[in-house]
C-alpha atoms as a PDB file:
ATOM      1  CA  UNK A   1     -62.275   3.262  21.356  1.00  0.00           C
ATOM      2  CA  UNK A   2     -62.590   2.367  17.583  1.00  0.00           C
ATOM      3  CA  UNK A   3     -59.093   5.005  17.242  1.00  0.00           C
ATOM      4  CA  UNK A   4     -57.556   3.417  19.830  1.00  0.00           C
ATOM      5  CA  UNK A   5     -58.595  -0.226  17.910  1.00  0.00           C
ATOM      6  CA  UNK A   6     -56.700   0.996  14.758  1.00  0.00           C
ATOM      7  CA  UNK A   7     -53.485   2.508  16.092  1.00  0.00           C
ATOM      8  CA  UNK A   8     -53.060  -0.968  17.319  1.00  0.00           C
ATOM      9  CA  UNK A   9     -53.701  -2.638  14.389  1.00  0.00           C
ATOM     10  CA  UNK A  10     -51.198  -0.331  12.638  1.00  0.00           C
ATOM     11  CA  UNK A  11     -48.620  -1.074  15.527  1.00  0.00           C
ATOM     12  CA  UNK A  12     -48.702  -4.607  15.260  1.00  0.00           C
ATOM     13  CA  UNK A  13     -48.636  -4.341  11.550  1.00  0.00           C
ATOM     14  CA  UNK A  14     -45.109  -2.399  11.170  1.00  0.00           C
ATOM     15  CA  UNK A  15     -44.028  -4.857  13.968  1.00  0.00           C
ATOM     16  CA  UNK A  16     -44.954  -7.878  11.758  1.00  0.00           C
ATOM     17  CA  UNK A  17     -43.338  -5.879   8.213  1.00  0.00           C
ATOM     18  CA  UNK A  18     -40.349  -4.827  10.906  1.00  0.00           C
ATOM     19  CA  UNK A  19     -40.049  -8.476  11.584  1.00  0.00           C
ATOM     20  CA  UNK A  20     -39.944  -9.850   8.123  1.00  0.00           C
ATOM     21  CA  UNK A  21     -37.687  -7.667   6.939  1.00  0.00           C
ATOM     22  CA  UNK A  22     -35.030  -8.878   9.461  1.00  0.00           C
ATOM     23  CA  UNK A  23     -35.706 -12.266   8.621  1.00  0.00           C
ATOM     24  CA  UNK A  24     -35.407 -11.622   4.941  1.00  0.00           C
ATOM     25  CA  UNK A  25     -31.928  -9.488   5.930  1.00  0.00           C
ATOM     26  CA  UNK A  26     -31.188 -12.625   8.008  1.00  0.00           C
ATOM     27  CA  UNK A  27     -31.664 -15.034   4.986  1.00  0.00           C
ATOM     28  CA  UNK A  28     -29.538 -12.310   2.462  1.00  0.00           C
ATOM     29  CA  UNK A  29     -26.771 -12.504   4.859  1.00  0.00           C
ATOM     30  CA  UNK A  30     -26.543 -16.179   5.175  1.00  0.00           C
ATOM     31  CA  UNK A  31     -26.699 -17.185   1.034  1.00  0.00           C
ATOM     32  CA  UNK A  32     -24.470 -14.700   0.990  1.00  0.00           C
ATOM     33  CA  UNK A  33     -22.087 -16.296   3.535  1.00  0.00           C
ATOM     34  CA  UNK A  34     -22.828 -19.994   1.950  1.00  0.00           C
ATOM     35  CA  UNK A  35     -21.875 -18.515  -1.715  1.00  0.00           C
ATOM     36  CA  UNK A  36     -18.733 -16.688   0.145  1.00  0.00           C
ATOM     37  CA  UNK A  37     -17.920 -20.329   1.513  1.00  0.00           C
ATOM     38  CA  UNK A  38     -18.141 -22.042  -1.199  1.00  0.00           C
ATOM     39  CA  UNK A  39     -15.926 -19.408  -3.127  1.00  0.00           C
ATOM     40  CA  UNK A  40     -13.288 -20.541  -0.721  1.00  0.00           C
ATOM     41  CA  UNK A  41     -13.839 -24.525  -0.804  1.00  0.00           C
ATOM     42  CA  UNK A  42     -13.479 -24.299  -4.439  1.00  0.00           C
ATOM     43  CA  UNK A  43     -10.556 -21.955  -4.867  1.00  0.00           C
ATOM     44  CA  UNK A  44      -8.578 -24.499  -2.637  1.00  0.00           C
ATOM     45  CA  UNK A  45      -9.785 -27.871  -3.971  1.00  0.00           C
ATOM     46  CA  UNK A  46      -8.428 -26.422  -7.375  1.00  0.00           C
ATOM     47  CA  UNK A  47      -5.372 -25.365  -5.805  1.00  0.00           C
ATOM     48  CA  UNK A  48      -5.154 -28.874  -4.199  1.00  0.00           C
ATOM     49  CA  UNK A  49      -5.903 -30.464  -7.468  1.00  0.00           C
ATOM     50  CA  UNK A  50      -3.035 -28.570  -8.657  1.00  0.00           C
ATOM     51  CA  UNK A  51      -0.146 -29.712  -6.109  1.00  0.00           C
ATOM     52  CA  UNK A  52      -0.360 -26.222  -4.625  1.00  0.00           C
ATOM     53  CA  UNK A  53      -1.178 -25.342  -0.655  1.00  0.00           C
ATOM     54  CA  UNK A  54      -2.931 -22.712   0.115  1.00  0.00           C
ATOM     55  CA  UNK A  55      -2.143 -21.445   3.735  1.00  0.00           C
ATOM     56  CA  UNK A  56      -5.112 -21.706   6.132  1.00  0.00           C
ATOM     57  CA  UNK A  57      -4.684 -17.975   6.972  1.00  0.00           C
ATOM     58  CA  UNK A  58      -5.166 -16.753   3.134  1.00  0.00           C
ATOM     59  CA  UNK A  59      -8.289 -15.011   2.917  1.00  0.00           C
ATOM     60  CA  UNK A  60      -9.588 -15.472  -0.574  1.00  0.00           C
ATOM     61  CA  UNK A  61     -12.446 -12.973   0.094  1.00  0.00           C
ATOM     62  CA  UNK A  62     -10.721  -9.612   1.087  1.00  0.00           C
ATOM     63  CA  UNK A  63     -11.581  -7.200  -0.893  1.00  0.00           C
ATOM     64  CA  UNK A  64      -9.228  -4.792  -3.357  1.00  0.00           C
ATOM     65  CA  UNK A  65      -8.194  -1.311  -3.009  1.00  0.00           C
ATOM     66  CA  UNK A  66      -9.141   1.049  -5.385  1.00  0.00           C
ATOM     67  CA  UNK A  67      -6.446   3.147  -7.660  1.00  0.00           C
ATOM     68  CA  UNK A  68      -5.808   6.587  -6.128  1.00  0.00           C
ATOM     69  CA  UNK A  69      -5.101  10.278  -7.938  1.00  0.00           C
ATOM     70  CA  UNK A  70      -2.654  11.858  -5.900  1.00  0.00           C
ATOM     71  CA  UNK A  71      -1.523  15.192  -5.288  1.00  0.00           C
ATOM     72  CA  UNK A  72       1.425  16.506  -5.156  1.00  0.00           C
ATOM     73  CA  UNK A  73       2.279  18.162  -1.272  1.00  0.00           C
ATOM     74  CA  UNK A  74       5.059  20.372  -1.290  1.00  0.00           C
ATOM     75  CA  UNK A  75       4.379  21.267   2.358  1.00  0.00           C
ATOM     76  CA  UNK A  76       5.347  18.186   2.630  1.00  0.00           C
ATOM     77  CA  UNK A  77       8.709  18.276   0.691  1.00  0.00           C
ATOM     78  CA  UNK A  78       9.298  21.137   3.376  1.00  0.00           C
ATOM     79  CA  UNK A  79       8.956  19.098   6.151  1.00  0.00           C
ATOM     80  CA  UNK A  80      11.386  16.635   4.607  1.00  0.00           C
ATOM     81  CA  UNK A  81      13.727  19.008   3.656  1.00  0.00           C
ATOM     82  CA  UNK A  82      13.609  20.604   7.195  1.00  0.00           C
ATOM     83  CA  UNK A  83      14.391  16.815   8.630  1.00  0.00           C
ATOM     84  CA  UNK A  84      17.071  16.136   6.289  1.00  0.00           C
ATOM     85  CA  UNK A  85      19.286  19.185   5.821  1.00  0.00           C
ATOM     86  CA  UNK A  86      18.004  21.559   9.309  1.00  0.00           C
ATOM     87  CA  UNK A  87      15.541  24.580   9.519  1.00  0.00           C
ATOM     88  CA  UNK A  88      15.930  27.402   7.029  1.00  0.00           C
ATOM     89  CA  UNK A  89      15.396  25.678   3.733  1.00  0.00           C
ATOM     90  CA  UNK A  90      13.516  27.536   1.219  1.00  0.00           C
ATOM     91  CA  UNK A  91      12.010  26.405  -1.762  1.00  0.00           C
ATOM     92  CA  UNK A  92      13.459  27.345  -4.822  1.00  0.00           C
ATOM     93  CA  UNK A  93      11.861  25.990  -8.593  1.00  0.00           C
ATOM     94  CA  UNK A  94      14.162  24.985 -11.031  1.00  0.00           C
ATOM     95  CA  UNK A  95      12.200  24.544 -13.609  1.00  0.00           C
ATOM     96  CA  UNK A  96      10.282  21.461 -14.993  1.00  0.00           C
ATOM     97  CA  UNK A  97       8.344  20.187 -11.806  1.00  0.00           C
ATOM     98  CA  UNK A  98      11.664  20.643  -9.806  1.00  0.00           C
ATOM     99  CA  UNK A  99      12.103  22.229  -6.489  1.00  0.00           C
ATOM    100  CA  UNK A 100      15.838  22.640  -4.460  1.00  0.00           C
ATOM    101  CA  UNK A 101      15.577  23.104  -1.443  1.00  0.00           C
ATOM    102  CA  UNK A 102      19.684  23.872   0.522  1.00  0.00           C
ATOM    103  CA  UNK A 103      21.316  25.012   3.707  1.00  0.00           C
ATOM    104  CA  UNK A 104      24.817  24.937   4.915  1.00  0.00           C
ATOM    105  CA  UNK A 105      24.383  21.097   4.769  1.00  0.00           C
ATOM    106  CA  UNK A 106      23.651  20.745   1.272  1.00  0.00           C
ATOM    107  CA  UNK A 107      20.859  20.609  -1.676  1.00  0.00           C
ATOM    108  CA  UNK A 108      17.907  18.266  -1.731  1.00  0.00           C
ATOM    109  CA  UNK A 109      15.838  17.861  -5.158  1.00  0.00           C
ATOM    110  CA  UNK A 110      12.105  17.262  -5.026  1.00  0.00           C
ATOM    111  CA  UNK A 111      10.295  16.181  -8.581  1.00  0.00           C
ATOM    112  CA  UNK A 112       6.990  16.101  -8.970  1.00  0.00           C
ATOM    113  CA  UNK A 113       6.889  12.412  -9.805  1.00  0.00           C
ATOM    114  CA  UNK A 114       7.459  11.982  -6.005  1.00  0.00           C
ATOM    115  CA  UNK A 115      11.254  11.544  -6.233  1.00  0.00           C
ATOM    116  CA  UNK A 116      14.145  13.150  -4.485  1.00  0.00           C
ATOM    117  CA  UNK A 117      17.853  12.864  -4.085  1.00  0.00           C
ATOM    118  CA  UNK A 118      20.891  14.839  -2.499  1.00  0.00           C
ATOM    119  CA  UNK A 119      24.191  14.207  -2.416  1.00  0.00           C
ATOM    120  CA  UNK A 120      27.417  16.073  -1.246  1.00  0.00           C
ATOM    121  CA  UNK A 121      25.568  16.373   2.019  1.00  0.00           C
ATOM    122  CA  UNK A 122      26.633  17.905   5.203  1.00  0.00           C
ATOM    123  CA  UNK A 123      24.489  17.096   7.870  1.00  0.00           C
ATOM    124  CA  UNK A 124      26.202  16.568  11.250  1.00  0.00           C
ATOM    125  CA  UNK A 125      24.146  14.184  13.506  1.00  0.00           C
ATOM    126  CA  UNK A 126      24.506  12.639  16.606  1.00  0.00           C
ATOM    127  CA  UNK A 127      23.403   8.933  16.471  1.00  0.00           C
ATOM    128  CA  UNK A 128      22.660   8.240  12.742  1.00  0.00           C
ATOM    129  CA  UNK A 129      20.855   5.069  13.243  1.00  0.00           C
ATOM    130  CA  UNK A 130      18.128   7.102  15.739  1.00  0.00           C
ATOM    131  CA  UNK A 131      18.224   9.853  13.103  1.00  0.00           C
ATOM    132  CA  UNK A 132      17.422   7.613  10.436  1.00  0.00           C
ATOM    133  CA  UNK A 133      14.866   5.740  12.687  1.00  0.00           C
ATOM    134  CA  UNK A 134      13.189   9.228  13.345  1.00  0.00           C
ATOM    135  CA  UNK A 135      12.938  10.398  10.039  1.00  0.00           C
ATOM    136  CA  UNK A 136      11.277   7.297   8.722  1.00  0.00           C
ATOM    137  CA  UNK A 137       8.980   7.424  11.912  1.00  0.00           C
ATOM    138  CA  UNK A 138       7.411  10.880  11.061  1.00  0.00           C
ATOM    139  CA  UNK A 139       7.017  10.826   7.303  1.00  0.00           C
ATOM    140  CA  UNK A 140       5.872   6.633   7.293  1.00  0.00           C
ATOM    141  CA  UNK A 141       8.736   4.600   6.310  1.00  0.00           C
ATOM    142  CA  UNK A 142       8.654   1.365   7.931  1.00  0.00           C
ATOM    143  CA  UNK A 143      10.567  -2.053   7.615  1.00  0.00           C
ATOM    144  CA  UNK A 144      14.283  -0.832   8.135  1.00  0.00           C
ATOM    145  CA  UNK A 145      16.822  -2.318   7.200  1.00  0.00           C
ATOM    146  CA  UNK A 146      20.769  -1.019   8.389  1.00  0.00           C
ATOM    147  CA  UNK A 147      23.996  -1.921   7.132  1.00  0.00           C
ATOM    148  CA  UNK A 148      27.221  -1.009   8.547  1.00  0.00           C
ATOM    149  CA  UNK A 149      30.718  -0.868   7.451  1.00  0.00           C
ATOM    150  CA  UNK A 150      33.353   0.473   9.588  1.00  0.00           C
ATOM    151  CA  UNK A 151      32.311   3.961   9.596  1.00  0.00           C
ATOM    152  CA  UNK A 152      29.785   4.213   6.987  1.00  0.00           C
ATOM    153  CA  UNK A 153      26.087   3.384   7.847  1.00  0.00           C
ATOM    154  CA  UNK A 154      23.239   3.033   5.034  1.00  0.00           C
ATOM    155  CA  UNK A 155      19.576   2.707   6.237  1.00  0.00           C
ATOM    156  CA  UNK A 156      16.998   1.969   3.623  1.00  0.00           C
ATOM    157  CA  UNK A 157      13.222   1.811   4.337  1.00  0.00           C
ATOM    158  CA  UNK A 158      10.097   1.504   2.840  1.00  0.00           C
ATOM    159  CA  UNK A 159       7.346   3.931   3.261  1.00  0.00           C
ATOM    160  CA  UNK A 160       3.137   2.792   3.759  1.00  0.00           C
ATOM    161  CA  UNK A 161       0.092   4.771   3.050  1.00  0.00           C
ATOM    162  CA  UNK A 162      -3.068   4.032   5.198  1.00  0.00           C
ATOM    163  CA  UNK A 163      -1.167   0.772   6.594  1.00  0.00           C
ATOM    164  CA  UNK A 164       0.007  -0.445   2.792  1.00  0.00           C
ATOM    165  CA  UNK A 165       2.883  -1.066   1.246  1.00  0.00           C
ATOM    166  CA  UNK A 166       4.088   1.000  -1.556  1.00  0.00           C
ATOM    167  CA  UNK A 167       6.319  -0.228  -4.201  1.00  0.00           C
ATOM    168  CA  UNK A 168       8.048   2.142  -5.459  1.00  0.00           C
ATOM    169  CA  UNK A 169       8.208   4.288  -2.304  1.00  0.00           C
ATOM    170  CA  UNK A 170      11.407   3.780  -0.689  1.00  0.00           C
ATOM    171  CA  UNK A 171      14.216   6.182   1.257  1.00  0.00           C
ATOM    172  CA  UNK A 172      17.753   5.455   1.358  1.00  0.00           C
ATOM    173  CA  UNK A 173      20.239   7.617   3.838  1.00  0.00           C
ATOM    174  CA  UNK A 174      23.931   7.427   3.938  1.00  0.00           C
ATOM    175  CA  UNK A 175      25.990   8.439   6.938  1.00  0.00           C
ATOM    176  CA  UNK A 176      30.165   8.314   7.170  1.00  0.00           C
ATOM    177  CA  UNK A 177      31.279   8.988  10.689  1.00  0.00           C
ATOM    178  CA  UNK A 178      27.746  10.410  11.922  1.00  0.00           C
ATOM    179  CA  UNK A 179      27.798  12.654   9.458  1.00  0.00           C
ATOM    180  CA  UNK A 180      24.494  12.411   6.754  1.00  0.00           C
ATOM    181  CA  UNK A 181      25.952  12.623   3.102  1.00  0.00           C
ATOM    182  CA  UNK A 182      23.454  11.230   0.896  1.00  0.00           C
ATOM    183  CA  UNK A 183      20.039  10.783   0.755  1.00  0.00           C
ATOM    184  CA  UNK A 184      17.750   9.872  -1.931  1.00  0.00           C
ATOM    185  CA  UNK A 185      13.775   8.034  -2.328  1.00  0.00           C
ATOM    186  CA  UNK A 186      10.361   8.196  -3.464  1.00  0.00           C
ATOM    187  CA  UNK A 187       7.590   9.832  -0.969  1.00  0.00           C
ATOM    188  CA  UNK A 188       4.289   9.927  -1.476  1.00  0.00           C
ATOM    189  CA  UNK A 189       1.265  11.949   0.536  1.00  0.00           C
ATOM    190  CA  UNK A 190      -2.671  10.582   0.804  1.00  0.00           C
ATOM    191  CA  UNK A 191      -4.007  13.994   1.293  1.00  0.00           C
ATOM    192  CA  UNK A 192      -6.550  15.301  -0.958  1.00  0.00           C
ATOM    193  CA  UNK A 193      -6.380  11.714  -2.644  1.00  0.00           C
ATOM    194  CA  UNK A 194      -8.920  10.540  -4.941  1.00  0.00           C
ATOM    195  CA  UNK A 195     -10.507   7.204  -5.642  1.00  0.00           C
ATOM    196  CA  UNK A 196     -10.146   6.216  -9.295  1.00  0.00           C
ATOM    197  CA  UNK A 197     -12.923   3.738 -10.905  1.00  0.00           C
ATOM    198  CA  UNK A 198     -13.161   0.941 -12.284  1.00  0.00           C
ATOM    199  CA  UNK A 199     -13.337  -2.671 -11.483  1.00  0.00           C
ATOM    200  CA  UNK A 200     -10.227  -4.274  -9.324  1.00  0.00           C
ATOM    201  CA  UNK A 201      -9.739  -8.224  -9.395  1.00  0.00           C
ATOM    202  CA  UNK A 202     -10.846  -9.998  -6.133  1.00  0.00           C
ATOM    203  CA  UNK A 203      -8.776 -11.920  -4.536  1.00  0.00           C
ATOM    204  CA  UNK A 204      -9.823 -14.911  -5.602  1.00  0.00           C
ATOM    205  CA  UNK A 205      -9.692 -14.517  -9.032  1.00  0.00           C
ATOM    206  CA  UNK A 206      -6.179 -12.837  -9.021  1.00  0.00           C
ATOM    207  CA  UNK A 207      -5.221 -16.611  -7.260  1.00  0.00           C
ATOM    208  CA  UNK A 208      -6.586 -18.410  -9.825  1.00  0.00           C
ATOM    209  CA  UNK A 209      -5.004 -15.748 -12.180  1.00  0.00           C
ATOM    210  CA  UNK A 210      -1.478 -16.900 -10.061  1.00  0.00           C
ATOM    211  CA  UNK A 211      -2.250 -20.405 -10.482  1.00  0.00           C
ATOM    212  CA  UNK A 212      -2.769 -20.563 -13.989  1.00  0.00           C
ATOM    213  CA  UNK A 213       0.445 -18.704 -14.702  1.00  0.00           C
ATOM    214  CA  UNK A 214       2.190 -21.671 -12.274  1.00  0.00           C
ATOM    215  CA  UNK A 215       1.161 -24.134 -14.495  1.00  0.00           C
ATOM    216  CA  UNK A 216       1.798 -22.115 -17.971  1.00  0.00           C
ATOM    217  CA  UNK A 217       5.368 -20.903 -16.816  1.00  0.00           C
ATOM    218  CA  UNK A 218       6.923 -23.661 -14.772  1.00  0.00           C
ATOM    219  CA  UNK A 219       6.950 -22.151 -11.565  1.00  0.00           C
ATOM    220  CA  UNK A 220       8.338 -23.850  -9.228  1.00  0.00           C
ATOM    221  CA  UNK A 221       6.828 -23.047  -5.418  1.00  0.00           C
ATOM    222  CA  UNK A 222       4.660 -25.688  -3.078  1.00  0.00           C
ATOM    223  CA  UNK A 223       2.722 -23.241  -1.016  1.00  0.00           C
ATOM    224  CA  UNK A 224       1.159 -19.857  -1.031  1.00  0.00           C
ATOM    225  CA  UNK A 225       1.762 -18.149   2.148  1.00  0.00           C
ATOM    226  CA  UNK A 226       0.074 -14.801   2.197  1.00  0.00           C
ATOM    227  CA  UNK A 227      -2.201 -12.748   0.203  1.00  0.00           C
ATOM    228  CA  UNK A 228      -2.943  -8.882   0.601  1.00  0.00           C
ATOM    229  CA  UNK A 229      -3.610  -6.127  -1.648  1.00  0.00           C
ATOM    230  CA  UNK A 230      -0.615  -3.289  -1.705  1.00  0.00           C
ATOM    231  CA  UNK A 231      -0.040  -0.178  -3.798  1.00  0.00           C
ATOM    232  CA  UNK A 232       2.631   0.606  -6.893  1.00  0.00           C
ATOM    233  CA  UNK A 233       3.651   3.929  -7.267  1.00  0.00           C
ATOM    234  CA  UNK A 234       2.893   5.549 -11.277  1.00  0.00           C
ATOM    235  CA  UNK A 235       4.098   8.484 -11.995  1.00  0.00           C
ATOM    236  CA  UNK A 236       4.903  10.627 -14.673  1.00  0.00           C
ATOM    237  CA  UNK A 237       5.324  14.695 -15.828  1.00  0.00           C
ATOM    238  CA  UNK A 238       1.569  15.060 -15.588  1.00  0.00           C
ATOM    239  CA  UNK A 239       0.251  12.227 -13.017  1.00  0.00           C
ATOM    240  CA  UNK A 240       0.980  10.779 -10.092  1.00  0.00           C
ATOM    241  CA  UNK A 241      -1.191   7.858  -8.336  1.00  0.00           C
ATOM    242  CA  UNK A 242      -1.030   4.355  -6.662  1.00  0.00           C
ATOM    243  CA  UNK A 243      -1.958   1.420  -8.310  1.00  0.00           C
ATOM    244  CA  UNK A 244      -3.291  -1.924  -6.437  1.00  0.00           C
ATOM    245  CA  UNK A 245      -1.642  -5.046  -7.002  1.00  0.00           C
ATOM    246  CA  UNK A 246      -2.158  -8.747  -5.041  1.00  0.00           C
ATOM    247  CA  UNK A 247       0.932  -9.659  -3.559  1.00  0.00           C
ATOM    248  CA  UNK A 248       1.239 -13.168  -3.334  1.00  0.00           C
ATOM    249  CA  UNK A 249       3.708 -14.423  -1.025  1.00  0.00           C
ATOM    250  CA  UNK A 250       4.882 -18.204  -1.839  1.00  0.00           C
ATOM    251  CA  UNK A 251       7.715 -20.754  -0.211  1.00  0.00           C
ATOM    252  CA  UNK A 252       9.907 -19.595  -3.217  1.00  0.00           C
ATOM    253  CA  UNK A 253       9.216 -16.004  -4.556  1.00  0.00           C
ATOM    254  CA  UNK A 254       6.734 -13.054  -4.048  1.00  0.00           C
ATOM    255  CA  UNK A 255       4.881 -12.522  -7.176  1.00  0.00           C
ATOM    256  CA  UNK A 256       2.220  -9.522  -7.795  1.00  0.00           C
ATOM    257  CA  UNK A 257      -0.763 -10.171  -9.526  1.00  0.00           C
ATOM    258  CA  UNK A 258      -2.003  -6.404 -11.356  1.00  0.00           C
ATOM    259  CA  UNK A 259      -5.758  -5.603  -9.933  1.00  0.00           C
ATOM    260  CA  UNK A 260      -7.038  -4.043 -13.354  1.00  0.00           C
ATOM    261  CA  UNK A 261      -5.230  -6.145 -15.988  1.00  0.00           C
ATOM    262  CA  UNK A 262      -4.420  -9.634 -14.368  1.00  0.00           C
ATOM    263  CA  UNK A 263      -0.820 -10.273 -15.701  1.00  0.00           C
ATOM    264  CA  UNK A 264       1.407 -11.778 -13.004  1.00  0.00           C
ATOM    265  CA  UNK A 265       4.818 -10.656 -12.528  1.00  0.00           C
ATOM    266  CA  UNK A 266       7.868 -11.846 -10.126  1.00  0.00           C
ATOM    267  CA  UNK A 267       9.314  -9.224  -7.517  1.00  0.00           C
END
């Protein structure tokens, strides 16, 4: 009886310690949601104070992306060069990071900085819009954009990594008469990434960052629009890796606010 007694007693003890450790979770979460709210009631009566509207749909407490170490995928390059100039392409190094891949239809360069260009191109197609659509489809170029003229047809896209934006990233195909004859762009692969450190500037400080520079250098906009974090492609002989910027979208130009250093630039 007495054992029976004190397993109860120890029950209703880790029920009580159970207990107060939700309600202590409970009161972390909501200072923590007050603080978050008043981040945001602040941020916009200085932005108000300033003769600047900040969008309802800004959210001032997303959080940054973190820099990324890339590797460089030349299974990848394959793949591209298989789309672009037809199966049978082998790579070939030429020296200083450089790989050439060609077929009957031409020669494609791939650098190790991510870039690649061919021109002189051969590549008979059938419907060079649906090519171009396809190829951006399967290696993540979205956001087309297509310009015709007479016979010539020039499709340029932008490619995203994990649903973001990379600046820096781009593809741009030529077609006369449905036949591809240039193609060059930046491409970029996630696999075997790896997170950088290092602190990133939140949101909200990269809009008071923006605001600050409104005032100091004239700028002339009424609203902010949008906010989200994107990535810039760096790369060099020995590196290659994505850095985060805040894109801040206003009712006159896009500007980018740098996650690590704070300087604000124009697009």
């Amino acid at each position: 009886m007495e054992t029976y007694r004190l397993k109860n007693i120890a029950i209703f003890i880790l029920l009580l310690l159970n207990l107060w450790l939700l309600v202590l979770l409970g009161f972390q979460y909501l200072q923590t949601r007050q603080a978050d709210s008043g981040v945001d009631e602040r941020l916009r009566s200085l932005y108000e104070a300033g003769q600047l509207a900040l969008a309802p749909s800004v959210d001032a407490l997303q959080d940054p992306m973190p820099p990324l170490a890339l590797s460089r995928r030349v299974e990848a390059e394959a793949l591209m060069a298989a789309a672009l100039l037809g199966e049978g392409a082998q790579a070939v190094s030429q020296g200083g990071g450089i790989y050439s891949y060609s077929t009957e239809a031409g020669s494609i360069q791939f650098r190790s900085g991510g870039s690649f260009d061919g021109l002189d191109l051969r590549r008979q197609v059938e419907d060079p819009e649906a090519f171009a659509q396809d190829f951006c489809r399967r290696f993540g170029y979205e956001d087309l954009e297509v310009q015709a003229a007479g016979a010539a047809l020039t499709v340029t896209a932008g490619q995203r990594l994990l649903g973001v934006p990379i600046y820096g990233c781009a593809v741009t195909l030529h077609f006369e008469g449905g036949v591809l004859t240039a193609v060059s762009g930046s491409h970029v692969s996630s696999e075997d990434a790896v997170t950088e450190p290092g602190e990133q500037l939140s949101c909200a400080t990269a809009l008071l960052r923006f605001l600050d520079f409104r005032a100091a250098a004239g700028v002339v906009c009424s609203e902010v629009r949008e906010v989200r974090c994107v990535y810039e492609l760096q790369s060099n002989s020995a590196a290659l890796r994505l850095h985060p910027l805040w894109q801040i979208d206003t009712d006159t130009y896009r500007y980018f606010v740098d996650c690590a250093t704070g300087a604000v630039t124009r697009q």
